[in-house]
C-alpha atoms as a PDB file:
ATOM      1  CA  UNK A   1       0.000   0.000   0.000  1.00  0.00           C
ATOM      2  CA  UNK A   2       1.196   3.440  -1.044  1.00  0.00           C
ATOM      3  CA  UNK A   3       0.532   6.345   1.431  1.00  0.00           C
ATOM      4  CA  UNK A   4       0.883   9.954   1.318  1.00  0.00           C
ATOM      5  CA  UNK A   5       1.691  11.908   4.616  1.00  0.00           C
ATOM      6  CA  UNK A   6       0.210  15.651   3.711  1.00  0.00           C
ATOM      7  CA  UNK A   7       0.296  18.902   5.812  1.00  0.00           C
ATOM      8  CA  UNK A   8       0.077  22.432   4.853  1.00  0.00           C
ATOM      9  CA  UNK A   9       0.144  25.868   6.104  1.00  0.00           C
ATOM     10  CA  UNK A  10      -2.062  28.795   5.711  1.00  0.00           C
ATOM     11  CA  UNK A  11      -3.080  32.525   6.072  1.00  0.00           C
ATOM     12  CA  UNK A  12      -5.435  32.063   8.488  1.00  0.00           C
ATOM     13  CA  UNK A  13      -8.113  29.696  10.088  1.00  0.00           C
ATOM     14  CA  UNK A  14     -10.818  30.184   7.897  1.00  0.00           C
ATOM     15  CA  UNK A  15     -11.234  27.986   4.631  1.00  0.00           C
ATOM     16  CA  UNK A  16     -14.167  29.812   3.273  1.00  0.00           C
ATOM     17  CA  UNK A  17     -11.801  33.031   3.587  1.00  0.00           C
ATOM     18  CA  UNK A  18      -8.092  32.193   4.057  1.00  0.00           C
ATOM     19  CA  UNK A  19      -5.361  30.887   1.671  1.00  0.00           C
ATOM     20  CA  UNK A  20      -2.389  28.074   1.625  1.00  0.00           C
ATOM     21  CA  UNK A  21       0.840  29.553   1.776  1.00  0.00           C
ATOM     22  CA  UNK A  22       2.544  25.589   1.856  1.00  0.00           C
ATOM     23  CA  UNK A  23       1.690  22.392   0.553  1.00  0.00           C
ATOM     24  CA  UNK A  24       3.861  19.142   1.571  1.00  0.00           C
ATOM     25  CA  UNK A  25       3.357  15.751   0.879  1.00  0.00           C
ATOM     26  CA  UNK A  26       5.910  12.747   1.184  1.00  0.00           C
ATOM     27  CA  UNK A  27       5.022   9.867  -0.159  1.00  0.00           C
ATOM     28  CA  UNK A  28       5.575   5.925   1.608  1.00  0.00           C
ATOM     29  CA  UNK A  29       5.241   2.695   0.783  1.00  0.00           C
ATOM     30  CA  UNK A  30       3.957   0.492   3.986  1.00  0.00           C
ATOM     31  CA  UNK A  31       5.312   3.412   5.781  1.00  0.00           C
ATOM     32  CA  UNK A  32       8.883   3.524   4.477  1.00  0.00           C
ATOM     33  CA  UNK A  33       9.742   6.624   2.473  1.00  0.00           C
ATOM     34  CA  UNK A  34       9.833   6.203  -1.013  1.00  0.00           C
ATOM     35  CA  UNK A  35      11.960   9.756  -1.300  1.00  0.00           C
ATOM     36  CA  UNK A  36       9.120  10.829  -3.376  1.00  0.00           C
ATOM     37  CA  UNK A  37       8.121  13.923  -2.447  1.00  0.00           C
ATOM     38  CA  UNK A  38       5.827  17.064  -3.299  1.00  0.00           C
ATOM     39  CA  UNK A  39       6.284  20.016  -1.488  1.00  0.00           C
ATOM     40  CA  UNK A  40       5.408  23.655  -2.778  1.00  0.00           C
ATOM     41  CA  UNK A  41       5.398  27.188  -1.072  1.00  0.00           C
ATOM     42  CA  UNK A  42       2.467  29.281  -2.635  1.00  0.00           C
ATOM     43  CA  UNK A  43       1.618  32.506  -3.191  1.00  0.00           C
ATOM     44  CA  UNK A  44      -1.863  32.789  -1.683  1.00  0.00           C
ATOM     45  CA  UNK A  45      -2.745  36.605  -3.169  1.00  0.00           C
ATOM     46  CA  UNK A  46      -3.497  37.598  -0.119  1.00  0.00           C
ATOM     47  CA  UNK A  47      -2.595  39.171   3.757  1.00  0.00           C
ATOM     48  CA  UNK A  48      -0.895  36.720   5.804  1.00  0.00           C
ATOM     49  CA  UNK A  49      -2.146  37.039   9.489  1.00  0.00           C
ATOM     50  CA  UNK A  50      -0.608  38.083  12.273  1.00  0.00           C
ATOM     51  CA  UNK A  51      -1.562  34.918  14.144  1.00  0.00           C
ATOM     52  CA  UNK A  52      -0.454  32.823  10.853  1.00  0.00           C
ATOM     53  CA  UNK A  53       3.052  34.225  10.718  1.00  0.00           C
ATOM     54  CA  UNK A  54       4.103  33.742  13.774  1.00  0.00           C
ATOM     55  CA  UNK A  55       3.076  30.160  13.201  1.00  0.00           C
ATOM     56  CA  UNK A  56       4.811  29.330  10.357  1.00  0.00           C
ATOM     57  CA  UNK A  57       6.989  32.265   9.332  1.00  0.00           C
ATOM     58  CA  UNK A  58       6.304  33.120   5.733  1.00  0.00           C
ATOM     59  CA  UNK A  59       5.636  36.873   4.851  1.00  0.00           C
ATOM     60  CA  UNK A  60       3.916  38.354   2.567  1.00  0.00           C
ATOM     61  CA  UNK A  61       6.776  39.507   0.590  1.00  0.00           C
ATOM     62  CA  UNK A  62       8.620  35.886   0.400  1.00  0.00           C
ATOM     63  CA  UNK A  63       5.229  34.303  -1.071  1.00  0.00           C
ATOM     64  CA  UNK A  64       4.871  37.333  -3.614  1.00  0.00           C
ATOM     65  CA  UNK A  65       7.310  35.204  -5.500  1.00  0.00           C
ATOM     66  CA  UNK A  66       6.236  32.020  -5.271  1.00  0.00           C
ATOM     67  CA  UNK A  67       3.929  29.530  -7.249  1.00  0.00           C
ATOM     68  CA  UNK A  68      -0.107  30.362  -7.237  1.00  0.00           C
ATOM     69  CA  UNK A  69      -2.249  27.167  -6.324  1.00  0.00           C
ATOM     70  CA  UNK A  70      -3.439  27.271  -9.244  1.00  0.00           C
ATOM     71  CA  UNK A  71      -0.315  26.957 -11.281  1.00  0.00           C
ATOM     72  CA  UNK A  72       0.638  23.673  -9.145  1.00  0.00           C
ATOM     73  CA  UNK A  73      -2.831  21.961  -8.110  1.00  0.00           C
ATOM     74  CA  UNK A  74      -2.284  19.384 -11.107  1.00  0.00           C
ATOM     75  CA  UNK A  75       0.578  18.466  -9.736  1.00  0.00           C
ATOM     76  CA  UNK A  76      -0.781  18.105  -6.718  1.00  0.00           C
ATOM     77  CA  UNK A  77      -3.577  16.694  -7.519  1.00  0.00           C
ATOM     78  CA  UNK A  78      -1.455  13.875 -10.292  1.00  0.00           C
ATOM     79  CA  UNK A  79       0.888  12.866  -6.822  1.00  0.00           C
ATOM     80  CA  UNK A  80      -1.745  12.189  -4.319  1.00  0.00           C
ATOM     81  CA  UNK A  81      -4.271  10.394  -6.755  1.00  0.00           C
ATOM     82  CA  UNK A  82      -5.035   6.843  -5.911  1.00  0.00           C
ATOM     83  CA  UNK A  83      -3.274   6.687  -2.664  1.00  0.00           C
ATOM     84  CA  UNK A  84      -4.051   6.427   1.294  1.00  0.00           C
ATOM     85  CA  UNK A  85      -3.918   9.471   2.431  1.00  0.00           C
ATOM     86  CA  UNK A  86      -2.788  10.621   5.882  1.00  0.00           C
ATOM     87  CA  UNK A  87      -3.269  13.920   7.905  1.00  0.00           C
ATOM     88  CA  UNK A  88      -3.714  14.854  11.899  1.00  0.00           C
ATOM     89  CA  UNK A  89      -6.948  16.945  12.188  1.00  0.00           C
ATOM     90  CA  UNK A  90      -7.684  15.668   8.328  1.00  0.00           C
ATOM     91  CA  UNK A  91     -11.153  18.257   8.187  1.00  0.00           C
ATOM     92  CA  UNK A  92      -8.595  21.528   8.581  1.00  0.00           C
ATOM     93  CA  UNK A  93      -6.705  20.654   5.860  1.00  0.00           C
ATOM     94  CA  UNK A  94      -9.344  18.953   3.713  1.00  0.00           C
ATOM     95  CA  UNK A  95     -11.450  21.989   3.550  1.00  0.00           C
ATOM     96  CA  UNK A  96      -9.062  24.569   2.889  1.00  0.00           C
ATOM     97  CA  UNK A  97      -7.808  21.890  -0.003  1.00  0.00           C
ATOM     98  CA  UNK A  98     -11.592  21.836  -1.457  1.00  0.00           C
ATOM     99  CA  UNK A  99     -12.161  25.027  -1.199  1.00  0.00           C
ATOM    100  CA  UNK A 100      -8.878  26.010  -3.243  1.00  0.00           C
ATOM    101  CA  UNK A 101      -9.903  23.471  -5.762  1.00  0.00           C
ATOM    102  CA  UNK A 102     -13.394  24.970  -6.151  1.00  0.00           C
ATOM    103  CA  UNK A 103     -11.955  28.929  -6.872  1.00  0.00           C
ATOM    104  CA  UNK A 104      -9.872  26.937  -9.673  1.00  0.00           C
ATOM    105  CA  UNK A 105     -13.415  25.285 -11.051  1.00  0.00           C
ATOM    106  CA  UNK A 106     -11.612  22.001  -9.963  1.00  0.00           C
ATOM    107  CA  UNK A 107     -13.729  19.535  -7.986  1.00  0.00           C
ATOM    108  CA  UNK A 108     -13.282  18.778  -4.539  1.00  0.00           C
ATOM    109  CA  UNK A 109     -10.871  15.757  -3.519  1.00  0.00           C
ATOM    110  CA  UNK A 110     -12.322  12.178  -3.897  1.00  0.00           C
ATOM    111  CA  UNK A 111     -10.557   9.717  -2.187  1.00  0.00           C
ATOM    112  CA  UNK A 112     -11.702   6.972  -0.148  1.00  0.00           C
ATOM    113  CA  UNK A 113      -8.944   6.221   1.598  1.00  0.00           C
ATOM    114  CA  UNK A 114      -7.988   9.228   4.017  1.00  0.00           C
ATOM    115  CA  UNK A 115      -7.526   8.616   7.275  1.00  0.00           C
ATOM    116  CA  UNK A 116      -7.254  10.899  10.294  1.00  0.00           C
ATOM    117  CA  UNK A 117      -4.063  10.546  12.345  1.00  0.00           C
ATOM    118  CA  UNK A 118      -6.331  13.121  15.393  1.00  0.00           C
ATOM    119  CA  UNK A 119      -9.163  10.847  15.462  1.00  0.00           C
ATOM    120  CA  UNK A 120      -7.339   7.598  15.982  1.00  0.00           C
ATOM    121  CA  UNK A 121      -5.169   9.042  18.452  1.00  0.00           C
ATOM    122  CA  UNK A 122      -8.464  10.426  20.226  1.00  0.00           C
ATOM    123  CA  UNK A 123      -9.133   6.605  20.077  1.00  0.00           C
ATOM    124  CA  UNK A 124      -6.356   5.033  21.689  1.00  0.00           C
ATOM    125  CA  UNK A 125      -5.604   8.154  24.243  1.00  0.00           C
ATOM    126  CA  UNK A 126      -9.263   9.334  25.123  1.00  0.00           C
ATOM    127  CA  UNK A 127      -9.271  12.434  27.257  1.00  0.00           C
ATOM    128  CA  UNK A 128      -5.423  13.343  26.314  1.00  0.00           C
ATOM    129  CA  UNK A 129      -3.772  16.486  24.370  1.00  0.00           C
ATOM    130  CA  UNK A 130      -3.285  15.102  21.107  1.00  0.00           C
ATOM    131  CA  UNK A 131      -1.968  17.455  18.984  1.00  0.00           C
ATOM    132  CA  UNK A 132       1.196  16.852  16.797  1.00  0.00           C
ATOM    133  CA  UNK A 133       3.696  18.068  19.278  1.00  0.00           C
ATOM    134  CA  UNK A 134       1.939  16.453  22.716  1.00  0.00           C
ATOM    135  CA  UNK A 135       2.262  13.079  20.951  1.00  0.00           C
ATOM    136  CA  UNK A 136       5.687  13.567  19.577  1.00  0.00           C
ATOM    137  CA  UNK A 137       6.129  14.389  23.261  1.00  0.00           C
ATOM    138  CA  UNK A 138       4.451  10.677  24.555  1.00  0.00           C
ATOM    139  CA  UNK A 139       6.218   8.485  21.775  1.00  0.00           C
ATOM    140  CA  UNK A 140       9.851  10.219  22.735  1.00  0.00           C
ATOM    141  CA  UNK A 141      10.082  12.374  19.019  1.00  0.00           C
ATOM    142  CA  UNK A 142      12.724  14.557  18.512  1.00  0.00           C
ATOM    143  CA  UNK A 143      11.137  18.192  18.171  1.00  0.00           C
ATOM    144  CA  UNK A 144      14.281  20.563  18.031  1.00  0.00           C
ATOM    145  CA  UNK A 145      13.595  21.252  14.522  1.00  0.00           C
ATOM    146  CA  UNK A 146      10.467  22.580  15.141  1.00  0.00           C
ATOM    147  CA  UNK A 147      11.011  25.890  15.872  1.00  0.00           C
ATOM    148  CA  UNK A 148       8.290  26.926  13.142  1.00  0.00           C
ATOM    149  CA  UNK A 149       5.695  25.013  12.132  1.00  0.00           C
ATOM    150  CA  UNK A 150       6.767  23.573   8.581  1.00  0.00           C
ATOM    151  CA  UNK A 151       4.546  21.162   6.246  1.00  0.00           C
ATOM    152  CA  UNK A 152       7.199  19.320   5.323  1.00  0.00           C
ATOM    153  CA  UNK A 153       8.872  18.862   8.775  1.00  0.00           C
ATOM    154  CA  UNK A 154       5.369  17.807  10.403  1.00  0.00           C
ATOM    155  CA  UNK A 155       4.821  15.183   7.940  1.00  0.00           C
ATOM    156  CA  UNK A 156       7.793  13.470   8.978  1.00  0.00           C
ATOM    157  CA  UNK A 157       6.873  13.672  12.196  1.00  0.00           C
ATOM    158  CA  UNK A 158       3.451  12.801  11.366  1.00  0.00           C
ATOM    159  CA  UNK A 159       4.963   9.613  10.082  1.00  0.00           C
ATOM    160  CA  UNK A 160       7.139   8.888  13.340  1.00  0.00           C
ATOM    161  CA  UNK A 161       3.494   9.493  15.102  1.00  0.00           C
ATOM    162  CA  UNK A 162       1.751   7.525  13.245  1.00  0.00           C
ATOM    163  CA  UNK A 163       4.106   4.300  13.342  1.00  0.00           C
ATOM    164  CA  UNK A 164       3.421   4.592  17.156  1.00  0.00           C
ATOM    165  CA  UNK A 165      -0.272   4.688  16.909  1.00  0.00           C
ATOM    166  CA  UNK A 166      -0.768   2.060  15.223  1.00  0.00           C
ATOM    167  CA  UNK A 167       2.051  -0.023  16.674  1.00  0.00           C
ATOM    168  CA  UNK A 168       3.756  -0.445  13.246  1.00  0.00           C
ATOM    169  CA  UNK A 169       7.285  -1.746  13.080  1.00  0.00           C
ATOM    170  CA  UNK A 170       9.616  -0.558  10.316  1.00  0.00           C
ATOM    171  CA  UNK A 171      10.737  -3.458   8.554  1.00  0.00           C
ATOM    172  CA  UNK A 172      14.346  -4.672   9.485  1.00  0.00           C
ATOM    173  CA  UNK A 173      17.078  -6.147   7.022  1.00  0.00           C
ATOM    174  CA  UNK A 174      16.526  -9.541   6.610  1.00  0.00           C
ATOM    175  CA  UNK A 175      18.385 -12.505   5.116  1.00  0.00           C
ATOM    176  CA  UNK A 176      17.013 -15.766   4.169  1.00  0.00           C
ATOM    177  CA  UNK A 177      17.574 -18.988   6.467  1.00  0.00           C
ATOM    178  CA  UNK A 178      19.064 -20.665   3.363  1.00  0.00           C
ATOM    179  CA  UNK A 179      21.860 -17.657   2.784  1.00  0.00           C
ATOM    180  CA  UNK A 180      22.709 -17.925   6.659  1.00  0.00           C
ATOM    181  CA  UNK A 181      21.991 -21.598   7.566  1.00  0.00           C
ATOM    182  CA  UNK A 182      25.096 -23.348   9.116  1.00  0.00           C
ATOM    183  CA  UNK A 183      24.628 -27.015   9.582  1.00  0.00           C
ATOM    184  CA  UNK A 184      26.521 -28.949  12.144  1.00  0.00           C
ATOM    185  CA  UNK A 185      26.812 -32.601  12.089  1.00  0.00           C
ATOM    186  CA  UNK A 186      25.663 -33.718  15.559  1.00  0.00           C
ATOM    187  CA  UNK A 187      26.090 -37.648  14.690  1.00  0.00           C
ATOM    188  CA  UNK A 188      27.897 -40.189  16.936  1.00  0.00           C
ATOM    189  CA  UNK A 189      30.677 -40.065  14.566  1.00  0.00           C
ATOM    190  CA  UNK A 190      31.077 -36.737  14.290  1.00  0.00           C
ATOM    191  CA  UNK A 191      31.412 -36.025  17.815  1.00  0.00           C
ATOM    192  CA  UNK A 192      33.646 -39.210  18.619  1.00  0.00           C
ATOM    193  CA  UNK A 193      35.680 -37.677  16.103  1.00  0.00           C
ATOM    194  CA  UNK A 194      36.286 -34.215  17.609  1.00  0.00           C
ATOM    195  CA  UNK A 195      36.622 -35.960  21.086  1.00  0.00           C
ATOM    196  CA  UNK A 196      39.356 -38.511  19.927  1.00  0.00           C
ATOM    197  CA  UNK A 197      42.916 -37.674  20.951  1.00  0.00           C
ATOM    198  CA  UNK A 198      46.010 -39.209  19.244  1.00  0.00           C
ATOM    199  CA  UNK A 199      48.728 -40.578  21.285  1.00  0.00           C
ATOM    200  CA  UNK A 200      52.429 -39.846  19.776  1.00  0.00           C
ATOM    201  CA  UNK A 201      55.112 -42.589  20.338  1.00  0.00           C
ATOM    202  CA  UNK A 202      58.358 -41.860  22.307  1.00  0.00           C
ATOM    203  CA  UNK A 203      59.593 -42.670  19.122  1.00  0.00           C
ATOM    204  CA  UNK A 204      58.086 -40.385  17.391  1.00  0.00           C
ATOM    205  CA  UNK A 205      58.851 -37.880  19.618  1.00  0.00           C
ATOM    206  CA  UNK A 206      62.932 -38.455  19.157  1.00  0.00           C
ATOM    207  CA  UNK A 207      62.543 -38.462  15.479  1.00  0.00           C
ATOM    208  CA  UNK A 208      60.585 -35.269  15.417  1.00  0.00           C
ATOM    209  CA  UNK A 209      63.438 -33.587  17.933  1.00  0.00           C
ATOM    210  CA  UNK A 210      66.328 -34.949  15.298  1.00  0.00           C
ATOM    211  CA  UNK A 211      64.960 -33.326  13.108  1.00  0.00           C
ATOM    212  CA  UNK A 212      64.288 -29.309  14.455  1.00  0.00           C
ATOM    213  CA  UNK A 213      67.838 -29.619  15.692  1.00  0.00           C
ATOM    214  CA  UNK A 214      69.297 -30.534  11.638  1.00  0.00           C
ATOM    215  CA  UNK A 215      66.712 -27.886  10.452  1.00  0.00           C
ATOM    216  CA  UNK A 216      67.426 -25.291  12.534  1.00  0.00           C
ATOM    217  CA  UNK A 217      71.685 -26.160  12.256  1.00  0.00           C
ATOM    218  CA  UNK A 218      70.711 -26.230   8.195  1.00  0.00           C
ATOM    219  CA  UNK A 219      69.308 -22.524   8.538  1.00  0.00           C
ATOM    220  CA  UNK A 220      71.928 -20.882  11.369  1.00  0.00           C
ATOM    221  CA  UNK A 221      74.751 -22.285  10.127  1.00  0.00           C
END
């Protein structure tokens, strides 16, 4: 299964009104990244808020530059179609993503298969904070890098979150018991045989002194 891990950032708190100024998705397979990745900064034509800014940084000059949505929604759109889809407090972010789509004359996002990391988190810790950062807080998450909230940061962390939630385990290396197999030979014989000490003559012995002392005369000498 194929997953996408998306977040994004915005002007304000109000879909019907407000704008995305960041779009970031990262794409896994059973929860390993693939390295595929879509992230996008956007110029939303219009005011970032006070409140928004000190969220997530971008001013109103730095997205003059950048992108509008509608120059990269097919993009967006192509990368996410078809897959499980993945986002803590999924209605937020769904809404302002529908209604950006319908000021384009695009329709709204069909899929299935989205799941919301907030609600099964509200699940398994009833009663608890669970935002993003309280439950990279429970599972032991690095957060130094979050000094700003970033789309493309809190997916990865998203994905870290969401291992933990649902108890996944990231596949380890693995080898096949035929490449490491070692068979011993646990026979009679094979035992006697290691066991069985050989007794050297006196004889033997004499002959074997002889012959270091002519060896080493041979070499010295």
């Amino acid at each position: 299964m194929t997953e996408i891990f998306l977040d994004t950032e915005t002007t304000g708190l109000s879909p019907e009104n407000d704008k995305i100024v960041e779009i970031a998705c990262v794409e896994t397979s059973g929860l390993i990244p693939t390295k595929r990745v879509f992230h996008k900064i956007i110029n939303p034509k219009k005011k970032v808020s006070e409140e928004a800014f000190k969220v997530h940084g971008f001013s109103d000059d730095f997205l003059s530059t950048k992108p509008t949505f509608s120059q990269i929604s097919d993009e967006f759109l192509s990368f996410i179609k078809e897959k499980k889809i993945i986002i803590h407090n999924a209605p937020f972010d769904l809404n302002f993503l529908d209604n950006e789509l319908l000021r384009i004359n695009k329709p709204k996002i069909q899929n299935n298969e989205i799941i919301d990391s907030l609600e099964v988190a509200r699940k398994k810790f009833p009663g608890s904070s669970n935002s993003l950062d309280s439950l990279c807080k429970r599972f032991g998450i690095n957060l130094s890098k979050r000094t700003k909230h970033n789309a493309l940061l809190d997916c990865e962390l998203l994905r870290e979150v969401y291992i933990n939630l649902v108890d996944a385990k990231e596949p380890k290396l693995s080898f096949s018991s035929r490449d490491t197999e070692v068979r011993i030979d646990t026979s009679s014989t094979a035992k006697d045989y290691f066991k069985k000490v050989v007794e050297i003559s006196e004889k033997e012995l004499s002959l074997h002194k002889d012959f270091l002392k002519k060896d080493l005369k041979k070499n010295f000498y």
